[in-house]
C-alpha atoms as a PDB file:
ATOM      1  CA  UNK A   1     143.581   3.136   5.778  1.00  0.00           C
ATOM      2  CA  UNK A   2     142.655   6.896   5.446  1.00  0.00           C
ATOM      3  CA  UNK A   3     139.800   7.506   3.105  1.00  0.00           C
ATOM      4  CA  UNK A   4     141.891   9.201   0.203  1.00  0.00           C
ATOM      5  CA  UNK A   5     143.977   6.113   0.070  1.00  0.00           C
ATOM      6  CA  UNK A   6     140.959   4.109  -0.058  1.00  0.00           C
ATOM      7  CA  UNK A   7     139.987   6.542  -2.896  1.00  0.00           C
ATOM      8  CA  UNK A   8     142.971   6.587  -4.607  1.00  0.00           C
ATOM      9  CA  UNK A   9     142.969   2.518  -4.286  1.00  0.00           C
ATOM     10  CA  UNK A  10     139.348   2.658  -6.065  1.00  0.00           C
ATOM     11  CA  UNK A  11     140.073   4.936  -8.781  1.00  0.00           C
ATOM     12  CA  UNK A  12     143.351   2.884  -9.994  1.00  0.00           C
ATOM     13  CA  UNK A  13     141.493  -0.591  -9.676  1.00  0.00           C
ATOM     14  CA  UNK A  14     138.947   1.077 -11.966  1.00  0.00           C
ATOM     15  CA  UNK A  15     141.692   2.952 -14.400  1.00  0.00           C
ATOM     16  CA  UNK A  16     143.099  -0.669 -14.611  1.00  0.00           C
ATOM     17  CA  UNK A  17     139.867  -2.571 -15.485  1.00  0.00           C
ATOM     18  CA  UNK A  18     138.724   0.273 -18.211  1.00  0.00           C
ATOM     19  CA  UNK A  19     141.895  -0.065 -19.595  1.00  0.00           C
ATOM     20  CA  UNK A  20     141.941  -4.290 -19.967  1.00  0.00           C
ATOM     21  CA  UNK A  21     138.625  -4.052 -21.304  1.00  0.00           C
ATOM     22  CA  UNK A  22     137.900  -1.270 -23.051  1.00  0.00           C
ATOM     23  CA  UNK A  23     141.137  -1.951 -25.531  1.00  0.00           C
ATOM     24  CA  UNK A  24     138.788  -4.132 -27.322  1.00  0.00           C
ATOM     25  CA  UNK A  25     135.848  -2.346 -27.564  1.00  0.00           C
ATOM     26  CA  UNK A  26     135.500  -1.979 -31.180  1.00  0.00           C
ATOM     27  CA  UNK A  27     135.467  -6.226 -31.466  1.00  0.00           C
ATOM     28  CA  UNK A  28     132.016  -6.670 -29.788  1.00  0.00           C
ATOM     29  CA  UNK A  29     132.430 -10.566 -29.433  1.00  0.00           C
ATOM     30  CA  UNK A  30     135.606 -10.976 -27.329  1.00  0.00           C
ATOM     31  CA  UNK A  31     135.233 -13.420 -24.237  1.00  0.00           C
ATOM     32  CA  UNK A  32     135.366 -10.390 -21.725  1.00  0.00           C
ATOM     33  CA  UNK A  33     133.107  -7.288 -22.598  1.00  0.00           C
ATOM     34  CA  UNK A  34     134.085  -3.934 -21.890  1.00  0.00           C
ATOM     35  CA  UNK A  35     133.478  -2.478 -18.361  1.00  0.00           C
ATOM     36  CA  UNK A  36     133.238   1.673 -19.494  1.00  0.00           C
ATOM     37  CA  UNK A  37     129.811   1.414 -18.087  1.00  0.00           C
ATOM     38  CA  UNK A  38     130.106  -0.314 -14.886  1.00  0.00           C
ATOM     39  CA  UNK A  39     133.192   1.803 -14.219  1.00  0.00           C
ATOM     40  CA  UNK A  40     131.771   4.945 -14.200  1.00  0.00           C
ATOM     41  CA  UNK A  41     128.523   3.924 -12.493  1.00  0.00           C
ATOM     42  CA  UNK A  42     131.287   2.569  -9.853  1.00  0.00           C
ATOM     43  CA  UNK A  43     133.469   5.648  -9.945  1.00  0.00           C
ATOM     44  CA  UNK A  44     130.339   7.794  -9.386  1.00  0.00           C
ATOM     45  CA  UNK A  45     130.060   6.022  -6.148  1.00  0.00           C
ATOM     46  CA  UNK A  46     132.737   5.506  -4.767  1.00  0.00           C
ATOM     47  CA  UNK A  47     134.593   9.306  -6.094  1.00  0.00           C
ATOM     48  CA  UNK A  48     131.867  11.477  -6.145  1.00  0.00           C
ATOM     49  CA  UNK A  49     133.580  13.723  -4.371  1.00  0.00           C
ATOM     50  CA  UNK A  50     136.263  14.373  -6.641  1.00  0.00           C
ATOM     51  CA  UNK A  51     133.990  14.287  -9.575  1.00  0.00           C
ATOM     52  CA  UNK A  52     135.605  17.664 -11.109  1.00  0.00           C
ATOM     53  CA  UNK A  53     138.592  15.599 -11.784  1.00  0.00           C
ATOM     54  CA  UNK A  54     137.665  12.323 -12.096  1.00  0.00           C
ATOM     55  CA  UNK A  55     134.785  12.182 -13.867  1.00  0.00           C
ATOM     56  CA  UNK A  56     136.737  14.520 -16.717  1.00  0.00           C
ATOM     57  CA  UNK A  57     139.666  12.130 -16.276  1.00  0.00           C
ATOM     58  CA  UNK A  58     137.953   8.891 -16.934  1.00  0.00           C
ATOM     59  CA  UNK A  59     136.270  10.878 -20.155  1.00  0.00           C
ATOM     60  CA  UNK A  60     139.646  11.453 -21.860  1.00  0.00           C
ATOM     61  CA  UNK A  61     140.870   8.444 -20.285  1.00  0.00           C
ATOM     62  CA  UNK A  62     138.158   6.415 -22.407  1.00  0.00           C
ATOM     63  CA  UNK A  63     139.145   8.729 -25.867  1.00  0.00           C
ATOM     64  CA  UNK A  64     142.474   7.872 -24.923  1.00  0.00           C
ATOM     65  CA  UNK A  65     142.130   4.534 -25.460  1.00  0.00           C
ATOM     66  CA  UNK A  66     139.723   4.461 -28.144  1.00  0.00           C
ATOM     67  CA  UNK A  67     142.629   6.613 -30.008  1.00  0.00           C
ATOM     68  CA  UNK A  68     145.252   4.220 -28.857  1.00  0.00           C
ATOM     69  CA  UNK A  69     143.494   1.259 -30.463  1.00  0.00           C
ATOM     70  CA  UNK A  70     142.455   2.613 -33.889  1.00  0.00           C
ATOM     71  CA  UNK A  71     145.674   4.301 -34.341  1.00  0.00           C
ATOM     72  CA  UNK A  72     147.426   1.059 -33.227  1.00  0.00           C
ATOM     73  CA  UNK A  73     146.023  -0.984 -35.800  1.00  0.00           C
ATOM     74  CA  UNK A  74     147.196   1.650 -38.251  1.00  0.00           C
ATOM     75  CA  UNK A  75     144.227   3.610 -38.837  1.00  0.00           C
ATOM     76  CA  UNK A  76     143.477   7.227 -38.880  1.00  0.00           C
ATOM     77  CA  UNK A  77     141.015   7.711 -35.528  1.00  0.00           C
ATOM     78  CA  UNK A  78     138.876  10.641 -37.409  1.00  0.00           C
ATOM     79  CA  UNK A  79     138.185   8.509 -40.541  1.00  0.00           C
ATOM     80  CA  UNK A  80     137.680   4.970 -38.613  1.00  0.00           C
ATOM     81  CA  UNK A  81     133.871   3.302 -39.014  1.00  0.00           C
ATOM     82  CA  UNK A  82     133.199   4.030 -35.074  1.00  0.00           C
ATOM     83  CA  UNK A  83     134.324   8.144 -34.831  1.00  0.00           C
ATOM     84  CA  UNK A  84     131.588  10.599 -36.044  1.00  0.00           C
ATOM     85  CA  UNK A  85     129.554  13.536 -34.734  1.00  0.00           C
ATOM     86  CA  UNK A  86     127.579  10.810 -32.684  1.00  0.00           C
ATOM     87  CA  UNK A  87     131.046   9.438 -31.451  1.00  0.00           C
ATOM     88  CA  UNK A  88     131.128  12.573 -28.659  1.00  0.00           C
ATOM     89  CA  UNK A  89     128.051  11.197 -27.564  1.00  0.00           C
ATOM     90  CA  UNK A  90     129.670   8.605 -25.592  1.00  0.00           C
ATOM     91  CA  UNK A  91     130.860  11.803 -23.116  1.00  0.00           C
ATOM     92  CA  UNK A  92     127.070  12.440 -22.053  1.00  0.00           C
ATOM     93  CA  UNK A  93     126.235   8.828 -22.020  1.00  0.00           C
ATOM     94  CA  UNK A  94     129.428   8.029 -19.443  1.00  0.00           C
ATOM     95  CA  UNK A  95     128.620  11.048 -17.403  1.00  0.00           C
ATOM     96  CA  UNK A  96     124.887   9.658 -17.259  1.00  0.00           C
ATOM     97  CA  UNK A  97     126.313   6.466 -15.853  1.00  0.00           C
ATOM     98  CA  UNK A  98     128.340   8.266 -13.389  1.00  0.00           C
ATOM     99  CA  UNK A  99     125.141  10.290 -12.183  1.00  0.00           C
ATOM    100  CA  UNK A 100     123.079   6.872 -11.448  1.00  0.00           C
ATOM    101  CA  UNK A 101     126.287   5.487  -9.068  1.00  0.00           C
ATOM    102  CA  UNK A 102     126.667   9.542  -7.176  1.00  0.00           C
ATOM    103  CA  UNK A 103     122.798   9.260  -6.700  1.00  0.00           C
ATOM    104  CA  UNK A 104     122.809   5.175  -5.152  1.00  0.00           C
ATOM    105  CA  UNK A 105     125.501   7.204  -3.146  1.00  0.00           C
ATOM    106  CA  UNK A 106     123.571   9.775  -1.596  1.00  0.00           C
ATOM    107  CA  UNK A 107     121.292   7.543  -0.455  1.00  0.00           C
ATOM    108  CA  UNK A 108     123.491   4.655   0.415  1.00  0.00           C
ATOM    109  CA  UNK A 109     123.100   3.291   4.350  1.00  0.00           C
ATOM    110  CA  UNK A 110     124.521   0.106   4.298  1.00  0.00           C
ATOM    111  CA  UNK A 111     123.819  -3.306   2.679  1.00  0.00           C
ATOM    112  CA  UNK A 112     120.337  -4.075   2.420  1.00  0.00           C
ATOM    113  CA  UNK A 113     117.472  -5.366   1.017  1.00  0.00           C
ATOM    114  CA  UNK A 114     115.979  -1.700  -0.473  1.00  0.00           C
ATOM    115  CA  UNK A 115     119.442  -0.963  -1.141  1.00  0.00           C
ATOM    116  CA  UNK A 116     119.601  -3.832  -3.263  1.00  0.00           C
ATOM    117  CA  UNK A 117     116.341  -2.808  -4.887  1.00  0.00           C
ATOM    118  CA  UNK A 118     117.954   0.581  -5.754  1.00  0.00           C
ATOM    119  CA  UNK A 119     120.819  -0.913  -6.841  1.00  0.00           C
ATOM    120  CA  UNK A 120     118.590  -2.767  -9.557  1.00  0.00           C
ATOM    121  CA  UNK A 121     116.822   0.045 -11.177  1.00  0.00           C
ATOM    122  CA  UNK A 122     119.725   2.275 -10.683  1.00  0.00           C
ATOM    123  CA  UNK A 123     121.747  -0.076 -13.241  1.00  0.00           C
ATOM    124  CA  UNK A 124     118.281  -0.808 -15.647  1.00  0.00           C
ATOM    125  CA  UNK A 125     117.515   2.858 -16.046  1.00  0.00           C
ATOM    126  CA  UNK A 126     121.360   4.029 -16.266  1.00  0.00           C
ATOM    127  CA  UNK A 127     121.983   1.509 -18.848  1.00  0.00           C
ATOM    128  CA  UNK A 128     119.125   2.414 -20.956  1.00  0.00           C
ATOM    129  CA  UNK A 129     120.059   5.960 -20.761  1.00  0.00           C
ATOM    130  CA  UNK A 130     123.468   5.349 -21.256  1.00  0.00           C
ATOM    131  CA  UNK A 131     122.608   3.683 -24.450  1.00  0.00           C
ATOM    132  CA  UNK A 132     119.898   5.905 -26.093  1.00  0.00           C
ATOM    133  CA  UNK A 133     122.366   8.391 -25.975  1.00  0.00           C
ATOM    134  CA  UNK A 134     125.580   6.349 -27.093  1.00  0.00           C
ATOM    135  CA  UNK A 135     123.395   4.159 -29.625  1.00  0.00           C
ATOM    136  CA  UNK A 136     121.415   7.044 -30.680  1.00  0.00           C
ATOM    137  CA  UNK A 137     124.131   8.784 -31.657  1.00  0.00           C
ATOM    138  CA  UNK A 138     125.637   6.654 -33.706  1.00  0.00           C
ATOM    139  CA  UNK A 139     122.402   5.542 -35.380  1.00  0.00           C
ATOM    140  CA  UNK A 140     121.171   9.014 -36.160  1.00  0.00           C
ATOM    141  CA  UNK A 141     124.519  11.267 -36.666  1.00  0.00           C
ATOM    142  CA  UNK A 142     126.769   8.902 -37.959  1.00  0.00           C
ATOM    143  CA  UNK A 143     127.149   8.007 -41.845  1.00  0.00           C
ATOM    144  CA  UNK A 144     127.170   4.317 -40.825  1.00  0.00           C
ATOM    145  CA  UNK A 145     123.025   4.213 -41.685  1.00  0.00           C
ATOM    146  CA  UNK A 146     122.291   5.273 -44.773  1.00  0.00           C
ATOM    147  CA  UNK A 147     118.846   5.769 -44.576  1.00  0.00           C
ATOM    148  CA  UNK A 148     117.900   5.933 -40.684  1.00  0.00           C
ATOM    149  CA  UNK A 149     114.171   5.004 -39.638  1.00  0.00           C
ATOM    150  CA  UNK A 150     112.832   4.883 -36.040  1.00  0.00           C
ATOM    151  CA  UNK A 151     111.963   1.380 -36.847  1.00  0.00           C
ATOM    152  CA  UNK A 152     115.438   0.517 -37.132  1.00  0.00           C
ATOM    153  CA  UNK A 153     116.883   2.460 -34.589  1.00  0.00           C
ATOM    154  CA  UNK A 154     114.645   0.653 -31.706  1.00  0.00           C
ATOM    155  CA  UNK A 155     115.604  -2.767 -34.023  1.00  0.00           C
ATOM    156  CA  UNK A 156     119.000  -1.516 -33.236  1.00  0.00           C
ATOM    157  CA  UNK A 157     118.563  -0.774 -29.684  1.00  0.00           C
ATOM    158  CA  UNK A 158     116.670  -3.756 -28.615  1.00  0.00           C
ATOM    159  CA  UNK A 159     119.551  -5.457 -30.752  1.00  0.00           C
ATOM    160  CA  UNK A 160     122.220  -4.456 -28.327  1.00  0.00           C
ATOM    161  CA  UNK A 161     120.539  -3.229 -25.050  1.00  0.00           C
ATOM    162  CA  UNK A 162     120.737  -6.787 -23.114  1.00  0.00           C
ATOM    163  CA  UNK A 163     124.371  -7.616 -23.991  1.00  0.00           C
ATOM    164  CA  UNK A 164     125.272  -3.734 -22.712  1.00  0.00           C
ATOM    165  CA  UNK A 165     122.848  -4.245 -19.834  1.00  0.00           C
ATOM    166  CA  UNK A 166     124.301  -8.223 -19.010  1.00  0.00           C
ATOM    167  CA  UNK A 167     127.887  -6.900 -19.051  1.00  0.00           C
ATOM    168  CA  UNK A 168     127.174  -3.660 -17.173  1.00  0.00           C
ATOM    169  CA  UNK A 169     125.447  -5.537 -13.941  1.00  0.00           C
ATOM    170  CA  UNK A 170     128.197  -8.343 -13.940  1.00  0.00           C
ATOM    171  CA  UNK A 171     130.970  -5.809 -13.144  1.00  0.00           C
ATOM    172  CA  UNK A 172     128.716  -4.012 -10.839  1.00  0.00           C
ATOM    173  CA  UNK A 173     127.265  -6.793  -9.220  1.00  0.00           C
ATOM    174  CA  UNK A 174     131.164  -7.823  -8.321  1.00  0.00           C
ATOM    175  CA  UNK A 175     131.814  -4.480  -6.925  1.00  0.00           C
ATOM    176  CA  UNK A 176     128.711  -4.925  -5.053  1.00  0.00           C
ATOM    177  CA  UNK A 177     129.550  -8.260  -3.589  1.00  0.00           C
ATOM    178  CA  UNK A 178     132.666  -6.805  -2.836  1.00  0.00           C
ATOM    179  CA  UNK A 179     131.057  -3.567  -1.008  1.00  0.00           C
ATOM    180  CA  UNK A 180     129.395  -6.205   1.323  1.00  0.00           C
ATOM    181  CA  UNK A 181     132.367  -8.402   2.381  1.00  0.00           C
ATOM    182  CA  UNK A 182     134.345  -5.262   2.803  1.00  0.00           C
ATOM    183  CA  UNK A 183     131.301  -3.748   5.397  1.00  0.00           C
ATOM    184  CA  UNK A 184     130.841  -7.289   6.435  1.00  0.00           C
ATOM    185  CA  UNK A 185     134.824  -7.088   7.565  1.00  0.00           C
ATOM    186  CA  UNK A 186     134.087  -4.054   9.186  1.00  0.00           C
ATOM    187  CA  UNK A 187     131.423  -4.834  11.385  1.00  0.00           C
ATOM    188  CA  UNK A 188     133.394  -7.667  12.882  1.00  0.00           C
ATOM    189  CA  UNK A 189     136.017  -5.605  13.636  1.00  0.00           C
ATOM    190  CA  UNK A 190     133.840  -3.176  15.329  1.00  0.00           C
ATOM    191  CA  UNK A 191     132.677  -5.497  17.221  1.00  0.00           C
ATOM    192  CA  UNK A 192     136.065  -7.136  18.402  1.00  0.00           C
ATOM    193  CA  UNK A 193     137.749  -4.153  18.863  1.00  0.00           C
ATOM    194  CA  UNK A 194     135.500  -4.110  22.588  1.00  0.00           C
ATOM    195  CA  UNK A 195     136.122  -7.607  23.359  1.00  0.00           C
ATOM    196  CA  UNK A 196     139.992  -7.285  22.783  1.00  0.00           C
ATOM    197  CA  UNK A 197     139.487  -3.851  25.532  1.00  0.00           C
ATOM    198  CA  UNK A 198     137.958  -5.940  27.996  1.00  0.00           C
ATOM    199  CA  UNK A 199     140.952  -8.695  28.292  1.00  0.00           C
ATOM    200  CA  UNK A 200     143.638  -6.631  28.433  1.00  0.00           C
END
């Protein structure tokens, strides 16, 4: 398998999963949570080389859905409770996500113990980042608060930052797991390849 199938594999599998679970992003307590996070952590991984279309594609694809759902239940997107001046937040906090998987990338050698380490505080400090600005936003440049306070903003933060965090490093943790196997896989074959050689 060439590597822009393998590419092209990745970025549907991701399309897919954003799409399943980011349809119900505006009801915080279904039984799967939304995977925008992990996806574009993933996608900045895995596609950072085509991140002049893909990053900008899984942007609109994410308004896109967010459209499709509030329109769907028969509201008007610019009036609904979640779309306001901090709503186009969201595009910075995404692209910050997408920044912490092209930098694991870059320095990226192979399954390992640092790697794992990186891996770690790559998600932690994403996340949080991800979330001041997406949070933020809505907390300060919304309508939603009427009287903001940087009391209850961190209340707010603190409030949601472990659910966003949990959710975010279970879908990443599977495409980890799945990064191994798939390196695992190709090791072995390496190292059959040789043995097959010599009988023949």
């Amino acid at each position: 398998m060439n590597t822009t199938l393998q590419r092209a594999i990745i970025l549907s599998l991701l399309v897919l999963l954003m799409a399943a679970t980011r349809s119900h992003v505006f009801n915080h307590f279904t039984p799967v949570p939304d995977a925008s996070w992990a996806v574009f952590l993933i996608a900045g991984f895995y596609l950072r080389s085509w991140s002049r279309l893909v990053l900008p594609g899984l942007l609109a694809l994410a308004v896109a859905i967010d459209w499709a759902v509030i329109t769907g239940q028969g509201m008007s997107f610019w009036s609904h409770y979640c779309v306001s001046a901090g709503y186009w937040m969201l595009l910075p906090a995404h692209a910050a996500m997408w920044a912490a998987g092209a930098w694991l990338r870059r320095g990226y050698g192979g399954a390992s113990v640092a790697a794992l380490g990186r891996l770690a505080a790559a998600v932690v400090l994403a996340t949080a980042t991800c979330h001041l600005l997406a949070q933020g936003g809505f907390y300060w440049l919304s309508n939603a608060v009427a009287e903001p306070t940087f009391a209850g903003w961190a209340l707010n933060y603190g409030h949601w930052f472990l659910p966003y965090l949990s959710a975010t490093a279970m879908f990443v943790a599977l495409a980890a797991i799945a990064q191994v196997v798939a390196e695992a896989i190709s090791r072995h074959g390496a190292v059959s390849a040789p043995a097959r050689d010599k009988r023949r």
